[in-house]
N, C-alpha and C. Protein backbone atom coordinates (compact mmCIF):
# COMPACT_ATOMS: atom_id res chain seq x y z
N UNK A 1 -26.07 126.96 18.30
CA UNK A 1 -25.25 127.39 17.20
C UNK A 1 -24.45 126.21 16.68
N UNK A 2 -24.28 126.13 15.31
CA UNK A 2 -23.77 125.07 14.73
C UNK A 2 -22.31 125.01 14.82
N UNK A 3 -21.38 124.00 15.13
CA UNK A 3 -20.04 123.82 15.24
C UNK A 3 -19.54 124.11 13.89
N UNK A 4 -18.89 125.14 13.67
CA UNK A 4 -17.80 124.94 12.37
C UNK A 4 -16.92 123.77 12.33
N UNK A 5 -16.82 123.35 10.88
CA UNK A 5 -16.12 122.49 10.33
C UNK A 5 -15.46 123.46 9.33
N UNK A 6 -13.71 121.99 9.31
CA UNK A 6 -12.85 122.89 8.09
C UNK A 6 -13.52 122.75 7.02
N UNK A 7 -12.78 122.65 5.80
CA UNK A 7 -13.36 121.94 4.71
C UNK A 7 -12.79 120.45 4.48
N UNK A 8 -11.76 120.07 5.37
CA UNK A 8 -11.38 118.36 4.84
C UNK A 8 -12.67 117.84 5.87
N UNK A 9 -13.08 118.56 7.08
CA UNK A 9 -14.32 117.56 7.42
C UNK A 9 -15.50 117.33 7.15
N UNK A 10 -15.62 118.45 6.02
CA UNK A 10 -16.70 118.65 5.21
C UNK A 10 -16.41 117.80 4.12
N UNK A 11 -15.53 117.62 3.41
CA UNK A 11 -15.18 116.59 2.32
C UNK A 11 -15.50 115.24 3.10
N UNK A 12 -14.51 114.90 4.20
CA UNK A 12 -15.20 113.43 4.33
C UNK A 12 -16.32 113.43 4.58
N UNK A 13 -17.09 114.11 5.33
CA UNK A 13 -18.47 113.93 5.61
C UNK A 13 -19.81 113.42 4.34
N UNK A 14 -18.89 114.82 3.43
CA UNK A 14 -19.58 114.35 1.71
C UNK A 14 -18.95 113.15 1.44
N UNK A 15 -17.90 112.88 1.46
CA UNK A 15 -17.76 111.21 0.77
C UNK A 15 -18.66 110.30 1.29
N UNK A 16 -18.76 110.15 2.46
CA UNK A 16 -19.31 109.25 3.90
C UNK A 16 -20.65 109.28 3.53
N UNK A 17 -21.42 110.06 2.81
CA UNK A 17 -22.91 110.50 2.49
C UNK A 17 -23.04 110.09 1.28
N UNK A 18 -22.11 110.64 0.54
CA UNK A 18 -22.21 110.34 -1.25
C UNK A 18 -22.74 108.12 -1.24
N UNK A 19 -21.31 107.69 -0.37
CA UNK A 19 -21.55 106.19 -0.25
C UNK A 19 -22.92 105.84 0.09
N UNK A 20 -23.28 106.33 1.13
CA UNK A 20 -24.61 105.88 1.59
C UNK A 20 -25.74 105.87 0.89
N UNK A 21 -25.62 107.28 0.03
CA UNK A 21 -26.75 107.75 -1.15
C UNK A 21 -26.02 106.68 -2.19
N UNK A 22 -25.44 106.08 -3.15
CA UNK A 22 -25.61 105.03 -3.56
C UNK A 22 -25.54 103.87 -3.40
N UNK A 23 -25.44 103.02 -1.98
CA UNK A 23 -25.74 102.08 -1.57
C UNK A 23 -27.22 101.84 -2.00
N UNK A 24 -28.05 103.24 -1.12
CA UNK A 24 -29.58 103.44 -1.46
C UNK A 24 -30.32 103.26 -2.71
N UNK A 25 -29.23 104.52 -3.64
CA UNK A 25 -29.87 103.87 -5.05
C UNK A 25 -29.89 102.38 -5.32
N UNK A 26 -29.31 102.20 -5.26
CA UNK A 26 -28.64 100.64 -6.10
C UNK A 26 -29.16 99.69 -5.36
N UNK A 27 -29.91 99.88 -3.89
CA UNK A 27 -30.96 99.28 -3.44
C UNK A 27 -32.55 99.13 -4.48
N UNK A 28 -32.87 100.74 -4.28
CA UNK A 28 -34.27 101.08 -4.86
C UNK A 28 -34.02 100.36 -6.11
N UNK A 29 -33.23 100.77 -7.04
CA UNK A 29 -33.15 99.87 -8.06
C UNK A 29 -33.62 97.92 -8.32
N UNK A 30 -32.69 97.52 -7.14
CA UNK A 30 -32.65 96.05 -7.50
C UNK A 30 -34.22 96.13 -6.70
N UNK A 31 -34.56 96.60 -5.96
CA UNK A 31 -36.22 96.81 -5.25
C UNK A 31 -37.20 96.65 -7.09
N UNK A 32 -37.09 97.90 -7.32
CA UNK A 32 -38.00 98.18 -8.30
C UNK A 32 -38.43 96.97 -9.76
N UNK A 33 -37.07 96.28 -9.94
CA UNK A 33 -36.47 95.10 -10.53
C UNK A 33 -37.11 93.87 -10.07
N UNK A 34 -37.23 93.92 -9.01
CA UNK A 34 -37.59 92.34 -8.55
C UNK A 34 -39.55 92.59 -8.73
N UNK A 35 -39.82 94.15 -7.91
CA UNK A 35 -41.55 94.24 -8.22
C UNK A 35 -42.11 94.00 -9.87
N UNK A 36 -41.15 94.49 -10.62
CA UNK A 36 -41.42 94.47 -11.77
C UNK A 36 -41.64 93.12 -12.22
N UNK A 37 -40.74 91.98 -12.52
CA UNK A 37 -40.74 91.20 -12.36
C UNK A 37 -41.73 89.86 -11.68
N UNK A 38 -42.01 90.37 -10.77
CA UNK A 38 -43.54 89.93 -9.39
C UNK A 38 -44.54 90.22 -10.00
N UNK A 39 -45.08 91.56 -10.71
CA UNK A 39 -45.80 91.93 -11.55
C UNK A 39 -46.07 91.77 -12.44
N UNK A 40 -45.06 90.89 -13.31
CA UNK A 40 -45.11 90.73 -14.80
C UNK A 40 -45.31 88.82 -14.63
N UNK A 41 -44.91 88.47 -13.55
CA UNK A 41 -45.73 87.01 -13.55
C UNK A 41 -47.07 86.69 -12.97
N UNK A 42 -47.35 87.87 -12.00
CA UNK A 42 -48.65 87.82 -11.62
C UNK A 42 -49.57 87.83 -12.71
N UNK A 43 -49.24 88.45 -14.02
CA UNK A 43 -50.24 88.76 -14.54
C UNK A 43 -50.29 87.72 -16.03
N UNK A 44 -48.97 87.10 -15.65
CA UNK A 44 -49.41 85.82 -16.84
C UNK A 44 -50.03 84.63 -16.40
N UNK A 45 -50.49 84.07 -17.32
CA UNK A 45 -51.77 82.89 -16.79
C UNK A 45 -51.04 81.65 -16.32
N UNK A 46 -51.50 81.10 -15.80
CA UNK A 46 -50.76 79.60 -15.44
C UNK A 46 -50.32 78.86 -16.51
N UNK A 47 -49.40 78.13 -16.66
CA UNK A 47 -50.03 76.68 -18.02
C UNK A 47 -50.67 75.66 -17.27
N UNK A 48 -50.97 75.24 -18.37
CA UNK A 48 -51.90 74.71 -18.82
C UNK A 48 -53.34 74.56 -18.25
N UNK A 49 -53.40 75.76 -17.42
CA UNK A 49 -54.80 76.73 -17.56
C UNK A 49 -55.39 77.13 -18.22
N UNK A 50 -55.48 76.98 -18.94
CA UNK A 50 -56.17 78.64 -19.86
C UNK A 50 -57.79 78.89 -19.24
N UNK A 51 -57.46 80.52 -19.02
CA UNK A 51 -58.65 81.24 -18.47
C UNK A 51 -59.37 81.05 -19.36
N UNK A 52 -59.64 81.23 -20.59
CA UNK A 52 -60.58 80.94 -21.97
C UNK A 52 -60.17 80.22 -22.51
N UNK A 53 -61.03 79.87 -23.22
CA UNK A 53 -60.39 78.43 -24.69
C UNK A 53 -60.42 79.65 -25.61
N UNK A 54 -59.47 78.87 -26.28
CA UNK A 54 -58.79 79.60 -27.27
C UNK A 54 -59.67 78.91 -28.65
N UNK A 55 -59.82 80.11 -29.27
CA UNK A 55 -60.56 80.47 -30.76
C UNK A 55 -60.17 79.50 -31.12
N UNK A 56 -61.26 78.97 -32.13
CA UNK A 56 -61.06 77.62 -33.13
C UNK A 56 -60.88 78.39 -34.58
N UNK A 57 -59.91 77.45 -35.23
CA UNK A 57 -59.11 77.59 -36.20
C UNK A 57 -60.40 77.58 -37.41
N UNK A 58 -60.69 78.37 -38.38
CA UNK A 58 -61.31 78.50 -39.48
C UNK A 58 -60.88 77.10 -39.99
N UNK A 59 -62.19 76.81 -40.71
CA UNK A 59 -61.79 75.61 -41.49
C UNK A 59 -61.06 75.76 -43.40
N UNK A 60 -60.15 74.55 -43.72
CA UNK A 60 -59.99 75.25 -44.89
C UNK A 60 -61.33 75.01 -45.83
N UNK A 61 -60.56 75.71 -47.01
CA UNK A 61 -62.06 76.21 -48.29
C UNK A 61 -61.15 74.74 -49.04
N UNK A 62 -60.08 74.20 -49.21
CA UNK A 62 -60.44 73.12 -50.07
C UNK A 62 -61.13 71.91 -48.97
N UNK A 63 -61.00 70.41 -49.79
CA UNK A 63 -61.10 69.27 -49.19
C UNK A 63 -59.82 69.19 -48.76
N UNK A 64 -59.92 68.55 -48.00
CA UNK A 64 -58.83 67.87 -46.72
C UNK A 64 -57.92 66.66 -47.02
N UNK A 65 -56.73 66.65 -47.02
CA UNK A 65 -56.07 65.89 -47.90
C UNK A 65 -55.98 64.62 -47.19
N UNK A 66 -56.23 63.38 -47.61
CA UNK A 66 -55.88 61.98 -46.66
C UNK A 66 -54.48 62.09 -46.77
N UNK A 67 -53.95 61.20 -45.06
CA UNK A 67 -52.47 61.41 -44.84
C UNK A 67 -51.92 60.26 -45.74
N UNK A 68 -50.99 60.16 -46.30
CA UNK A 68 -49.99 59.80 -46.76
C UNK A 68 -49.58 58.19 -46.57
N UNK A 69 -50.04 57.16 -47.07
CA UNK A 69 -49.19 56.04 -46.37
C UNK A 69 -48.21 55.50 -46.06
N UNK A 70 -48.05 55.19 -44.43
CA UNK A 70 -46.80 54.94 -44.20
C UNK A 70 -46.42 53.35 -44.33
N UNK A 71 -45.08 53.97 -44.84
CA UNK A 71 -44.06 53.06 -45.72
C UNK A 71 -44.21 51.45 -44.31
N UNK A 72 -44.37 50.12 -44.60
CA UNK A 72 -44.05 48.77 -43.74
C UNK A 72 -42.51 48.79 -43.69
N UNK A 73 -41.36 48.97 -42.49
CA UNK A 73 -40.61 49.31 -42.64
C UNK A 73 -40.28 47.47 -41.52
N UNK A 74 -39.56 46.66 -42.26
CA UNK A 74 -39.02 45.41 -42.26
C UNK A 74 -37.81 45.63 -40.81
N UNK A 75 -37.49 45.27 -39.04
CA UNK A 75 -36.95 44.76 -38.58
C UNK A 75 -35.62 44.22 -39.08
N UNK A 76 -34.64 44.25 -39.32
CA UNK A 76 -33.41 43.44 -39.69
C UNK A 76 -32.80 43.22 -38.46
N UNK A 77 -32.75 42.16 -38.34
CA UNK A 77 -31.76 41.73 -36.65
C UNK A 77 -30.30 41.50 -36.90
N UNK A 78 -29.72 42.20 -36.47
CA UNK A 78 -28.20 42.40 -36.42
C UNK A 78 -27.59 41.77 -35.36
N UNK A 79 -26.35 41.45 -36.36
CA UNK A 79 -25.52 40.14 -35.14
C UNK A 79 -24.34 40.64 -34.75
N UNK A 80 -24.39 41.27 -33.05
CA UNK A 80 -23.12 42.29 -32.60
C UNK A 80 -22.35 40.64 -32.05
N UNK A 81 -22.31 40.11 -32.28
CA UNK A 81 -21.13 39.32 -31.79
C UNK A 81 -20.21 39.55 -32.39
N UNK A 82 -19.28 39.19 -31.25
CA UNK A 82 -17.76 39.91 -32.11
C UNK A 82 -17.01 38.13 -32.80
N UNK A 83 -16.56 38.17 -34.15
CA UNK A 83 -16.22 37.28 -34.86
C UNK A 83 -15.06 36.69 -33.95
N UNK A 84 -14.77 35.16 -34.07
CA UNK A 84 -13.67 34.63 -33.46
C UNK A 84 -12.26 35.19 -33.97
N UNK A 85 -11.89 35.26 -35.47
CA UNK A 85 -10.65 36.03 -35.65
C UNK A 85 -10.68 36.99 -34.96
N UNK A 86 -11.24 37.76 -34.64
CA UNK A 86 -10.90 39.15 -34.12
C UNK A 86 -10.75 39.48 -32.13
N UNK A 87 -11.48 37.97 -31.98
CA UNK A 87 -11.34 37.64 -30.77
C UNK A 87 -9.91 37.47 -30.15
N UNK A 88 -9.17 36.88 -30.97
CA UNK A 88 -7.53 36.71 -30.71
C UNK A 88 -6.81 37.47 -30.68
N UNK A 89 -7.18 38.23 -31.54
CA UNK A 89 -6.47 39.56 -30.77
C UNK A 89 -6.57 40.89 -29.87
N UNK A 90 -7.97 40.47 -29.66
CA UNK A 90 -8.72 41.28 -28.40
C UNK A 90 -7.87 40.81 -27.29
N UNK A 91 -7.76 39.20 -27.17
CA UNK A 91 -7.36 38.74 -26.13
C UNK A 91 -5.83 39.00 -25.51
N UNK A 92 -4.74 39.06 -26.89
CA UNK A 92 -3.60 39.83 -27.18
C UNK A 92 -3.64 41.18 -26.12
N UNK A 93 -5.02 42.02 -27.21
CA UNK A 93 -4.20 43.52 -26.50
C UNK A 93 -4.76 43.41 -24.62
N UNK A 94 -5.65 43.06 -24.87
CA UNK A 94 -5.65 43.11 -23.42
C UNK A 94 -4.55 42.53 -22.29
N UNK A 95 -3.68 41.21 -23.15
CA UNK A 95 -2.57 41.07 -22.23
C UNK A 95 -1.25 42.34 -22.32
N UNK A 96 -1.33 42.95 -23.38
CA UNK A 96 -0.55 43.82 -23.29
C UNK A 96 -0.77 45.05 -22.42
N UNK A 97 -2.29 45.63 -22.55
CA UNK A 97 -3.23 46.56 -21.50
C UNK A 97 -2.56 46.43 -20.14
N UNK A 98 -2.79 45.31 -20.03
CA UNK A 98 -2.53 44.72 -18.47
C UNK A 98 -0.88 44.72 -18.09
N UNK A 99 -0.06 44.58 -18.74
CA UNK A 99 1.19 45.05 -18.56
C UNK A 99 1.47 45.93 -18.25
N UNK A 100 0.94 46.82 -19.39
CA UNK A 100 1.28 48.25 -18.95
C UNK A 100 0.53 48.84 -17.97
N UNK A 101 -0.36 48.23 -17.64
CA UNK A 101 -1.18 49.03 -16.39
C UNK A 101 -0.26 48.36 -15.16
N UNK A 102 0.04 47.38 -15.16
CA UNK A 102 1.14 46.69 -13.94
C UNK A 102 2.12 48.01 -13.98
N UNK A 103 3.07 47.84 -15.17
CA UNK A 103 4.20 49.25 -15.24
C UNK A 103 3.57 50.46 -14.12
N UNK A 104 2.49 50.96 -14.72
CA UNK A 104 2.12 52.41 -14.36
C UNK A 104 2.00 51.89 -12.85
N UNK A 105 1.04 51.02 -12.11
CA UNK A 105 1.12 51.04 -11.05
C UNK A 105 2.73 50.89 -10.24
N UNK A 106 3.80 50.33 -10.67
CA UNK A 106 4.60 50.30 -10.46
C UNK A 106 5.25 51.47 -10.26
N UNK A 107 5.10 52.29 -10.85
CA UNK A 107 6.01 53.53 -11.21
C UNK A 107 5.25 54.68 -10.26
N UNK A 108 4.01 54.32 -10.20
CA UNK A 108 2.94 55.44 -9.55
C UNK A 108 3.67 54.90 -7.31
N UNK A 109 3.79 54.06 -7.23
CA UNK A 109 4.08 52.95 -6.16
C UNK A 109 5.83 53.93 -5.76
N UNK A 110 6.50 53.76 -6.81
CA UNK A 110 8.04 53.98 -6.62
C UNK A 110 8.07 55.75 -6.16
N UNK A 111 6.70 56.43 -6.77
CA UNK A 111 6.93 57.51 -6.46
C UNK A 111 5.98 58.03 -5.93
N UNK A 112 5.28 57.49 -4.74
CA UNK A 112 4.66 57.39 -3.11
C UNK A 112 5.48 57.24 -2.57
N UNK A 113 6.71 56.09 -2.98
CA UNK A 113 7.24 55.82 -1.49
C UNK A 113 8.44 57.25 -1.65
N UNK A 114 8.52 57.25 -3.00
CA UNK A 114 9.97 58.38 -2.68
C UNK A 114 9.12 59.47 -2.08
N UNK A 115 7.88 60.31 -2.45
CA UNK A 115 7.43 61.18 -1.68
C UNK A 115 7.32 60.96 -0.70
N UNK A 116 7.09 59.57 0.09
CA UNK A 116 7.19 59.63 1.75
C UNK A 116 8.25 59.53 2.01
N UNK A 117 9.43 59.11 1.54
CA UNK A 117 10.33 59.65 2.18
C UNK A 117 11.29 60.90 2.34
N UNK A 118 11.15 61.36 1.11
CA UNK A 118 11.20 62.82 1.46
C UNK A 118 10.53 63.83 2.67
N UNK A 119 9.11 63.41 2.72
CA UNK A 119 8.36 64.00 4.29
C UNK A 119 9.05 63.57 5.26
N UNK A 120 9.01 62.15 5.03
CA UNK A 120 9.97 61.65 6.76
C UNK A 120 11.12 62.82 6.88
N UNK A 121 11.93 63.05 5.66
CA UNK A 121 13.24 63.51 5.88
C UNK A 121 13.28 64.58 6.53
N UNK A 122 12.27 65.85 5.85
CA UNK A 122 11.54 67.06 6.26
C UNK A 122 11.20 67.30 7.86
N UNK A 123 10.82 66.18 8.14
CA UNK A 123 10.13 66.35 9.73
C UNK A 123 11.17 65.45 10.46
N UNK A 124 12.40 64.99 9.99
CA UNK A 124 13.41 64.32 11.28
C UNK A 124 14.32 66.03 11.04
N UNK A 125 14.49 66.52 9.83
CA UNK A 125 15.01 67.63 9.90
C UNK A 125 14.84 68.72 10.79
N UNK A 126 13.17 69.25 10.56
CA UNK A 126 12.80 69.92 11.45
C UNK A 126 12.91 70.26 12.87
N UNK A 127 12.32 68.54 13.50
CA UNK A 127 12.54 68.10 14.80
C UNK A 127 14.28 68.10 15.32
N UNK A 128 15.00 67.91 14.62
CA UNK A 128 16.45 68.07 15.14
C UNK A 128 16.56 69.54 14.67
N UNK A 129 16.46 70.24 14.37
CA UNK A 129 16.67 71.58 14.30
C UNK A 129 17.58 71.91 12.70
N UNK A 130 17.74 71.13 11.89
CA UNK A 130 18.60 71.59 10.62
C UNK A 130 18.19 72.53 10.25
N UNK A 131 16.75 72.44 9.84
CA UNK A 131 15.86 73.28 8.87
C UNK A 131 16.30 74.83 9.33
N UNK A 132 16.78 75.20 10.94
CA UNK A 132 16.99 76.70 11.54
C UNK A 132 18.27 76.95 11.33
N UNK A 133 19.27 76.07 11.00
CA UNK A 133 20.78 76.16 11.41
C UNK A 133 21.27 77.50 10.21
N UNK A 134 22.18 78.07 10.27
CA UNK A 134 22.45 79.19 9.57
C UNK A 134 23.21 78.75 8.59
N UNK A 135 23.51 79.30 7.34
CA UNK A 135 24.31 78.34 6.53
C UNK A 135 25.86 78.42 6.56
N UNK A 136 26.56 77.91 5.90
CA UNK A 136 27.96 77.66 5.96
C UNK A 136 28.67 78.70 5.68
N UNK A 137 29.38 79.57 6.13
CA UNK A 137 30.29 80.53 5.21
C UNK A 137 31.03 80.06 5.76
N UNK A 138 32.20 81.14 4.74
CA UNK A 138 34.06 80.99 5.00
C UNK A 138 34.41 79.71 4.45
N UNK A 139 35.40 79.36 5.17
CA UNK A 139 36.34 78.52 4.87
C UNK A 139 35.49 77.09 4.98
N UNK A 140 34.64 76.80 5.47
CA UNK A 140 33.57 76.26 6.26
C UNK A 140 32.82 75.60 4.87
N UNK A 141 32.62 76.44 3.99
CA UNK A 141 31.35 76.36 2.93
C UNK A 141 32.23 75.22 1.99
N UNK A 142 33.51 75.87 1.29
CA UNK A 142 33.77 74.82 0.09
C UNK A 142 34.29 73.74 1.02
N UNK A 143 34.34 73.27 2.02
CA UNK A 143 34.78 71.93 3.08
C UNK A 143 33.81 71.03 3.03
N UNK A 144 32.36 71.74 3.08
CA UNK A 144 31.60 70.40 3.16
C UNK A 144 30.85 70.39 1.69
N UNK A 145 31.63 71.24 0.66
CA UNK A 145 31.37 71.21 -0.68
C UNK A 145 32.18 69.72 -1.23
N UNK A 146 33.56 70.05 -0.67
CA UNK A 146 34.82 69.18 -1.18
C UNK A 146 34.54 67.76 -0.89
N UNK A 147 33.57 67.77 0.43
CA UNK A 147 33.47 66.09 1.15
C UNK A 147 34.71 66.39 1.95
C-alpha cells in the first residue's frame, strides 16, 4: 500500500520532477541541434571537390570582344628623405621629448617610493598592534587633536 503524502510533499516532489523534465528537454533539444547540423554537413560536398563538373556556360551569339589595352603606367621614384631644414627641428623636439620623458619618469619614481612607504607604514603598524587599538574618546580625543 502506498504511503500518503500531504500536499506540500506532493508540491515539492512536482517541483523536483518539473526541474528534471526540463533539464531533459533542453537536453533533447541541444541533441537534435547538433544531429541536424552533422546532417546538413554530411551532405554538402567537399571544396574543391566537385562530385561532377559543373555545366559549361553557353557560348555568346555575338563575337567576343578583344580586352581593352592596358594603359604603360611610368614608375616615379620618390624621395622620402626628410629635407635638412626640417631636420633641425626634429632634432629640437626630440630634445624636448626627452625632457619630458625624464620629468614623467621622475614623478612616476617619487610616487613608488611614496607608495612604498606608505606599505612599510601599514605593516610596522600592524605588527605593533595600532591598526587594533580602539579609538580615542573623552577628554582623550581633542588632546591628541590639540598636539
Amino acid at each position: 500500500m502506498a504511503k500518503k503524502q500531504t500536499p506540500q510533499q506532493i508540491e515539492t516532489s512536482l517541483s523536483h520532477w518539473k526541474t528534471r523534465l526540463r533539464r531533459a528537454v533542453t537536453m533533447i533539444d541541444k541533441l537534435e541541434r547538433q544531429q541536424k547540423r552533422l546532417v546538413k554537413a554530411a551532405a554538402r560536398p567537399a571544396r574543391g571537390l566537385p562530385d561532377e563538373p559543373a555545366p559549361e556556360k553557353p557560348s555568346p551569339v555575338s563575337a567576343p570582344v578583344p580586352p581593352a589595352p592596358v594603359a604603360q603606367v611610368e614608375r616615379v621614384e620618390i624621395d622620402t628623405a626628410i629635407p635638412d631644414f626640417l631636420r633641425r627641428g626634429m632634432a629640437a623636439q626630440k630634445a624636448v621629448d626627452q625632457v619630458i620623458a625624464d620629468q614623467l619618469r621622475e614623478t612616476q619614481a617619487a610616487t613608488k617610493l611614496a607608495k612604498s612607504r606608505g606599505r612599510i607604514a601599514t605593516m610596522k603598524a600592524k605588527k605593533s598592534g595600532e591598526t587594533r587599538k580602539m579609538p580615542l574618546t573623552g577628554k582623550a580625543a581633542p588632546a591628541v587633536i590639540r598636539g
